[in-house]
Structures are given as C-alpha cells and as structure tokens.
N, C-alpha and C. Protein backbone atom coordinates (compact mmCIF):
# COMPACT_ATOMS: atom_id res chain seq x y z
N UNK A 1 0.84 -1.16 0.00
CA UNK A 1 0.00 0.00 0.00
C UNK A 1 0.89 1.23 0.00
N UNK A 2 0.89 2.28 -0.80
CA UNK A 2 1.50 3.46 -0.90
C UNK A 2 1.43 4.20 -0.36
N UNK A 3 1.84 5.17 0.31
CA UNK A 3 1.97 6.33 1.63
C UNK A 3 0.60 7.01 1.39
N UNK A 4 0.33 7.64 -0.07
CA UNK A 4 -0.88 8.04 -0.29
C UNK A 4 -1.84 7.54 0.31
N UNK A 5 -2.17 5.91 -0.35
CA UNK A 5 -3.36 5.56 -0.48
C UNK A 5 -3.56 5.41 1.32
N UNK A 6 -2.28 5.05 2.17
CA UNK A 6 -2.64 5.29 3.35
C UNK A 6 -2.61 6.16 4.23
N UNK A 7 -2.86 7.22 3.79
CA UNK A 7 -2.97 8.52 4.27
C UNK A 7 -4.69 8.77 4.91
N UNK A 8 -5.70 8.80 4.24
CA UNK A 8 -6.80 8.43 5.13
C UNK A 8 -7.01 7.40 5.82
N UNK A 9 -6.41 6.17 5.97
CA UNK A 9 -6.37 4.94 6.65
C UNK A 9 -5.52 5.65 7.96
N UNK A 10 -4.62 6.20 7.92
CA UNK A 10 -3.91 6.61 9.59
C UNK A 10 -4.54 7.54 9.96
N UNK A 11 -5.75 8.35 9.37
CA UNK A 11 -6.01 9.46 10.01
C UNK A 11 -6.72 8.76 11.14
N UNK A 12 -7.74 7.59 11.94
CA UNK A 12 -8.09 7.37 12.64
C UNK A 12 -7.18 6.74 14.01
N UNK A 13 -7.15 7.05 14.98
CA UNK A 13 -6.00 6.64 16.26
C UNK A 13 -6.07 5.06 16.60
N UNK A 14 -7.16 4.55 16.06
CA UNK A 14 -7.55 3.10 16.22
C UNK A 14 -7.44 2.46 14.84
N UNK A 15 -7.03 2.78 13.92
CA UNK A 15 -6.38 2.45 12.76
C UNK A 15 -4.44 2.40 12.86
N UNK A 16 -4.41 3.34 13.70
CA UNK A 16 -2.87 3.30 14.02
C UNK A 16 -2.22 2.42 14.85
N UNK A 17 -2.84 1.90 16.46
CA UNK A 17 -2.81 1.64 17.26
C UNK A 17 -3.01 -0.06 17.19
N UNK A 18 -2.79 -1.25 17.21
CA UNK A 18 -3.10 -2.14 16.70
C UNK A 18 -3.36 -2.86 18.22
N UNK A 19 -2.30 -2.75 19.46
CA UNK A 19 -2.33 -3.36 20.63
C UNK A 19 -1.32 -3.35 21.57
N UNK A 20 -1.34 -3.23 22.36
CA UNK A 20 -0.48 -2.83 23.42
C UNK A 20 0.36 -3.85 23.60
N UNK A 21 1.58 -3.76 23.86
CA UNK A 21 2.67 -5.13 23.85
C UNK A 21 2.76 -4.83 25.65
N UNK A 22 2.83 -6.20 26.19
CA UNK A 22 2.77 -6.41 27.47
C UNK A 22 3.40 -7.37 27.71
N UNK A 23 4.31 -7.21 28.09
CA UNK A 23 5.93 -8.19 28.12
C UNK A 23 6.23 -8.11 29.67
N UNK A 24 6.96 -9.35 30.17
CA UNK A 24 7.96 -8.51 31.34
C UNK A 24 8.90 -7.18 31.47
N UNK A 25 9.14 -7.20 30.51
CA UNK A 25 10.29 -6.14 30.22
C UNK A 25 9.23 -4.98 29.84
N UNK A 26 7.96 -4.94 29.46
CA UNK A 26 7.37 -3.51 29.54
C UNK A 26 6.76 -3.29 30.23
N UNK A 27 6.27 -4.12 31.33
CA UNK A 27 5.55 -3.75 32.80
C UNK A 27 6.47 -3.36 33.23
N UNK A 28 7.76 -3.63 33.24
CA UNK A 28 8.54 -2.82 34.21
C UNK A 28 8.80 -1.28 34.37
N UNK A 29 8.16 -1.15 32.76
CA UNK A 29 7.91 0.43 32.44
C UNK A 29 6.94 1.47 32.72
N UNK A 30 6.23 0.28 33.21
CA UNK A 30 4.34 0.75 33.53
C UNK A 30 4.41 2.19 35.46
N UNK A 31 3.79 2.56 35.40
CA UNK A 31 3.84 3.71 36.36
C UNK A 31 3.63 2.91 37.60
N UNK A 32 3.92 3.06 39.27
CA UNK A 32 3.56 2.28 40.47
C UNK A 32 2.51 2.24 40.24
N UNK A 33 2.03 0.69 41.39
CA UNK A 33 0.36 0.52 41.06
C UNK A 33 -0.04 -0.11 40.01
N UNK A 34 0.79 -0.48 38.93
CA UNK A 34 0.43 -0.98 37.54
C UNK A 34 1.58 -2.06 37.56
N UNK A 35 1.18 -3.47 37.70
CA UNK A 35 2.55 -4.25 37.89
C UNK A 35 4.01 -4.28 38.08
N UNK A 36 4.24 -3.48 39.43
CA UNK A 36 4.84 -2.52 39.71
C UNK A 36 6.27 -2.14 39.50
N UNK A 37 5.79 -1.31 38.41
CA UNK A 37 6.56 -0.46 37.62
C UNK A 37 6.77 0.80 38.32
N UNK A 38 7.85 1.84 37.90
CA UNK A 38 8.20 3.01 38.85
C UNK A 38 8.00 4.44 38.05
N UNK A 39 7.08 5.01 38.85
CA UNK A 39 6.67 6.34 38.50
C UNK A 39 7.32 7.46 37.41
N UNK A 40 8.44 7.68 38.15
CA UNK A 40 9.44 8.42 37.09
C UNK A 40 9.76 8.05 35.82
N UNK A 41 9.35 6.73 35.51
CA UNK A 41 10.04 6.16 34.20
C UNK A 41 8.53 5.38 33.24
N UNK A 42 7.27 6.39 33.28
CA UNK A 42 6.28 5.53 33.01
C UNK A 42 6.19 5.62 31.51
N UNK A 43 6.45 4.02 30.60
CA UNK A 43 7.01 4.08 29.00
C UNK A 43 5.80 3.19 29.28
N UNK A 44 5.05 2.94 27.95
CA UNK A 44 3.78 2.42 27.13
C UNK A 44 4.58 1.67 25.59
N UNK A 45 4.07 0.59 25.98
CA UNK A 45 4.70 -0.82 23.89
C UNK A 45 3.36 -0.58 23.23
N UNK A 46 3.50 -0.42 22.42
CA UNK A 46 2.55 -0.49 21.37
C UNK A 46 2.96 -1.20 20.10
N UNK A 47 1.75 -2.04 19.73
CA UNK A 47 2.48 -2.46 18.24
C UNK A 47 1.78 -1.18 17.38
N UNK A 48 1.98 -0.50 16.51
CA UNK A 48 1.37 0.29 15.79
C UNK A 48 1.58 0.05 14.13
N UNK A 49 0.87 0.20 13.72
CA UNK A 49 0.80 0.45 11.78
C UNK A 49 2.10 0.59 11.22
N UNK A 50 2.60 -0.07 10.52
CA UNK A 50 4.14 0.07 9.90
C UNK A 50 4.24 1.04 9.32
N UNK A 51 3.46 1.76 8.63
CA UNK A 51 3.51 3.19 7.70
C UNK A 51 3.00 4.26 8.86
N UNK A 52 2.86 3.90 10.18
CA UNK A 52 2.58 4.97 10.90
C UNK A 52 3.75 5.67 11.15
N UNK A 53 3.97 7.34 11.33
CA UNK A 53 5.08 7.85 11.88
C UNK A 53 5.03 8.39 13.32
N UNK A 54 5.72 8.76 13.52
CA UNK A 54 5.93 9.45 14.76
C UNK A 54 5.01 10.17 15.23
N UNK A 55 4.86 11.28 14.44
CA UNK A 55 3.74 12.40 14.90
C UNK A 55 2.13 11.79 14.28
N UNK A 56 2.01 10.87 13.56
CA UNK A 56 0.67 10.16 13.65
C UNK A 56 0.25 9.24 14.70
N UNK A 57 1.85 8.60 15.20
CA UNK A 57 1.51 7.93 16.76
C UNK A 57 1.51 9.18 17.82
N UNK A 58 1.95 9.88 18.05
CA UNK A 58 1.57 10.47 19.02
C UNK A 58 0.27 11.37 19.14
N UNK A 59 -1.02 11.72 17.56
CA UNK A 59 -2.03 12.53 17.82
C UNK A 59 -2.36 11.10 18.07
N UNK A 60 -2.71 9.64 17.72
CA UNK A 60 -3.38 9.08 17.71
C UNK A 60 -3.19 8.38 19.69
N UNK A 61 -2.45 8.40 20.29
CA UNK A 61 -2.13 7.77 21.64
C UNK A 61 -2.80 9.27 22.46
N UNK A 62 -3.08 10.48 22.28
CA UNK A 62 -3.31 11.17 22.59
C UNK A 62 -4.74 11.43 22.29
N UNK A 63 -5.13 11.37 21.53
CA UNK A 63 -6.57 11.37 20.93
C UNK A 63 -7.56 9.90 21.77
N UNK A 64 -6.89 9.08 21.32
CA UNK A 64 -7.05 7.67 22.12
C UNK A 64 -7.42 7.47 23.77
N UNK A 65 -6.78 7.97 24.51
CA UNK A 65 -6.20 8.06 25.86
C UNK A 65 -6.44 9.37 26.59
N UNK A 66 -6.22 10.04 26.03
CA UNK A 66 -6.50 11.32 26.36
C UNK A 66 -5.91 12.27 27.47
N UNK A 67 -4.63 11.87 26.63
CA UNK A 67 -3.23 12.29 27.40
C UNK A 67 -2.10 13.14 26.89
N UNK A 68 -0.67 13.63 27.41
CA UNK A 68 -0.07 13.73 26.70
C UNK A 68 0.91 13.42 26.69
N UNK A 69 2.05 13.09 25.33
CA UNK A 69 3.03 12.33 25.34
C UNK A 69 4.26 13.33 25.24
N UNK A 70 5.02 12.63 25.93
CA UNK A 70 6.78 13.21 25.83
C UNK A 70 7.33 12.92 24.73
N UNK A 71 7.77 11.75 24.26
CA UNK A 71 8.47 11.24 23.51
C UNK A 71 7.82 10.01 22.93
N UNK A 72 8.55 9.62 21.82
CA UNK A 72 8.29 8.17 21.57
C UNK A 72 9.73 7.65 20.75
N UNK A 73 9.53 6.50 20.69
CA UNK A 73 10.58 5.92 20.13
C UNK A 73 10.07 4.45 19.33
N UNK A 74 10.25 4.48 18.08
CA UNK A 74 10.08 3.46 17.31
C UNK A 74 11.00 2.50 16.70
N UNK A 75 10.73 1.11 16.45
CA UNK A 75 11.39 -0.04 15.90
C UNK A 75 10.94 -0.72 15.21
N UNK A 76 11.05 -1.16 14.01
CA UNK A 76 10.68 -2.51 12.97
C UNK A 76 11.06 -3.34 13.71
N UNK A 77 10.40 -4.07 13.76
CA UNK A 77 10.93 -5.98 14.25
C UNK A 77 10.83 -6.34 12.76
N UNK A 78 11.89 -7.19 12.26
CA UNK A 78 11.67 -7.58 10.77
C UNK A 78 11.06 -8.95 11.29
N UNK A 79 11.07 -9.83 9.78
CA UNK A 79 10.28 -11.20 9.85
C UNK A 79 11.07 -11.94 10.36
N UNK A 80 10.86 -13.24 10.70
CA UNK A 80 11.40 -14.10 11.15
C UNK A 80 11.27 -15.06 10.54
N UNK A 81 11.76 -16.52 10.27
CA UNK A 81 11.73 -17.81 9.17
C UNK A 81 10.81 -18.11 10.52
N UNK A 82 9.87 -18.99 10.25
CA UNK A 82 8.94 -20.14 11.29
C UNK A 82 8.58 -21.27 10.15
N UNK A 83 8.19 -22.18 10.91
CA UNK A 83 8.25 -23.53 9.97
C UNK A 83 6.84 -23.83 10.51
N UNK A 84 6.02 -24.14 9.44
CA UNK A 84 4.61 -25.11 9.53
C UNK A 84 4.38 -26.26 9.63
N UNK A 85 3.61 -26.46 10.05
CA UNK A 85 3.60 -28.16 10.29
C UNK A 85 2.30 -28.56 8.88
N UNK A 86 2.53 -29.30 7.97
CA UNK A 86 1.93 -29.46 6.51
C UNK A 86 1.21 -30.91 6.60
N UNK A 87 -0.01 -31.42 5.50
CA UNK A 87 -0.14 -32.62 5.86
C UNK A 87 0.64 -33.50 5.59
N UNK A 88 0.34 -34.79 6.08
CA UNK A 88 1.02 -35.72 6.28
C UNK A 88 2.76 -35.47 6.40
N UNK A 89 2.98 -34.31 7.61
CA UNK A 89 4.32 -34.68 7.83
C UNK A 89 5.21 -33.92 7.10
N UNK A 90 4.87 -33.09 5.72
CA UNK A 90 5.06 -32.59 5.07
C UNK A 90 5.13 -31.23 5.74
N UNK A 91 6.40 -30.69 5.78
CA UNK A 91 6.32 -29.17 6.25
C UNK A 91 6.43 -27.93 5.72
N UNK A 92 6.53 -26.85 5.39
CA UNK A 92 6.75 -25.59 4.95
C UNK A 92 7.22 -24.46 5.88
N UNK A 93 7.90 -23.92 5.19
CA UNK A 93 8.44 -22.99 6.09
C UNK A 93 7.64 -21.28 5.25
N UNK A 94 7.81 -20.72 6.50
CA UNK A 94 6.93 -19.35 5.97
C UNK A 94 8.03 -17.69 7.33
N UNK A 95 7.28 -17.07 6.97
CA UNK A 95 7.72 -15.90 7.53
C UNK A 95 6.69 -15.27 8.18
N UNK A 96 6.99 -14.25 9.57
CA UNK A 96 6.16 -13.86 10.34
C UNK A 96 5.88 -12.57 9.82
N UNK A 97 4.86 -11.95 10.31
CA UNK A 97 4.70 -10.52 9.66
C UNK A 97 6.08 -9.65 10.32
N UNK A 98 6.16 -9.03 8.97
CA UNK A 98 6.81 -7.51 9.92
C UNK A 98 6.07 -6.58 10.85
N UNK A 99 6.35 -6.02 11.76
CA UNK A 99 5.41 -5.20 12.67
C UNK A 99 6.63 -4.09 13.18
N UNK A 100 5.99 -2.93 13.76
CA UNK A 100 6.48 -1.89 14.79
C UNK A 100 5.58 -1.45 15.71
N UNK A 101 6.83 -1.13 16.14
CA UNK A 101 6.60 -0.88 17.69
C UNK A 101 7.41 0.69 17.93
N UNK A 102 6.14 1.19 18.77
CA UNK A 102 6.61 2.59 19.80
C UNK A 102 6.51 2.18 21.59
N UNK A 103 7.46 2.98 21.21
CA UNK A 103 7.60 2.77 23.21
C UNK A 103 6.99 4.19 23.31
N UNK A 104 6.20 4.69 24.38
CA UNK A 104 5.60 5.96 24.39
C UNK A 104 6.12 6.78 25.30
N UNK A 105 6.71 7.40 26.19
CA UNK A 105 7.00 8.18 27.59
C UNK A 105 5.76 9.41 27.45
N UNK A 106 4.96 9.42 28.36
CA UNK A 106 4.07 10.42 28.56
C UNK A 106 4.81 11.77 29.58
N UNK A 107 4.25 12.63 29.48
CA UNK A 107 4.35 14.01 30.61
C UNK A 107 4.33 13.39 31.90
N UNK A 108 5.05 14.54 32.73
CA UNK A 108 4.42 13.65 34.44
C UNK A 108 3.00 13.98 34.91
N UNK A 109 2.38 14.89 34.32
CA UNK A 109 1.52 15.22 34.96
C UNK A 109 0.03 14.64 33.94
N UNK A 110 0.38 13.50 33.67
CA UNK A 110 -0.85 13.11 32.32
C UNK A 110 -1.01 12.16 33.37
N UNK A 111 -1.79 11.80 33.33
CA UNK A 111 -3.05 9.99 33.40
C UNK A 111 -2.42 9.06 33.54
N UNK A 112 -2.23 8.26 34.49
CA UNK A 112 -2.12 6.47 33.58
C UNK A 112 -3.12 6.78 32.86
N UNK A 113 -2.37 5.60 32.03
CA UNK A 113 -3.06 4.44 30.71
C UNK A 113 -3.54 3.20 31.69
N UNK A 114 -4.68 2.92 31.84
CA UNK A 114 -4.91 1.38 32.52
C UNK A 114 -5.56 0.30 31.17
N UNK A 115 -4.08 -0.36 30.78
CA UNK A 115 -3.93 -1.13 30.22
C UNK A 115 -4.51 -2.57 30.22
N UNK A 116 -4.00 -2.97 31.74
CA UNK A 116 -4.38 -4.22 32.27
C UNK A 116 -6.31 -4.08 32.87
C-alpha cells in the first residue's frame, strides 16, 4: 500500500494503534500501582501500523487516551523464518509478519493508561 493511499487509513487513532505489547520487560515500564513499575520512568509498547510515523503515533495515543506524550521511540521488528507443520508430515516454512513498535513516555503530569 503506498503512503498516499494510506494517508486516510492513519487518520483514525484506532487504525494506528493495533495493541499494546505487554511483556515482562514492559511492565517494568508501567507507572507504580500498575505491575509494579516506577513512577518516574512511566514508557507504554505499542504495536502500531508500519507506515505509521511518529507524529501520527503520538495525535493518535493522545486522541485515544486522552493524554499527553513526551516522547516516543520506534522499531521494525523484521520477519522471522517459522516452519509449519503441513499434511502428512510434510512441512513448509513461511515468515512472520513484519510489525512496529513505539515505546511511548508520557508528561508527568498526564493519566495512567490502565492497560491491564
């Protein structure tokens, strides 16, 4: 799909936003009180839209939530080889989607996000 044609497809924040990644390693990011994670350092995973950018994730986590954000920081996870299990024994191998991800840091004085 071409940047164009997805240009009205990101204008919605729930078109951008696909699901919150909830890992050990990102609760630890979560604000006290929220699987306890520490205040000063409260970061949000998101998987978001691969053609999403920066400033379309942040009206859309803001629009969404109804908060505001500091920063963000984004990553491609590329594909990965995974292998199928085929009939009779017969296998295939295939690839996982590509996806990204923003880590979010909000203001101190915004909202939790209650995720969980």
């Amino acid at each position: 799909m071409s940047r164009r044609r997805a240009g009205n497809l990101l204008k919605d924040p729930y078109s951008i936003l696909r699901r919150p990644v909830l890992t050990e390693k990102t609760h630890a990011g979560l604000p006290a009180g929220q699987a306890g994670g520490h205040e000063d350092r409260a970061r949000y995973t998101f998987d978001v839209h691969v053609k999403a950018t920066k400033p379309e994730i942040k009206r859309a986590i803001e629009k969404a939530f109804d908060v505001k954000v500091a920063s963000i920081s984004t990553m491609i996870v590329k594909p990965r080889k995974k292998n199928f299990r085929g009939l009779g024994g017969r296998g295939s191998q295939g690839l996982t989607r590509q996806r990204k991800k923003a880590v979010v840091r909000l203001t101190k004085n915004s909202k939790v996000i209650d995720l969980i």
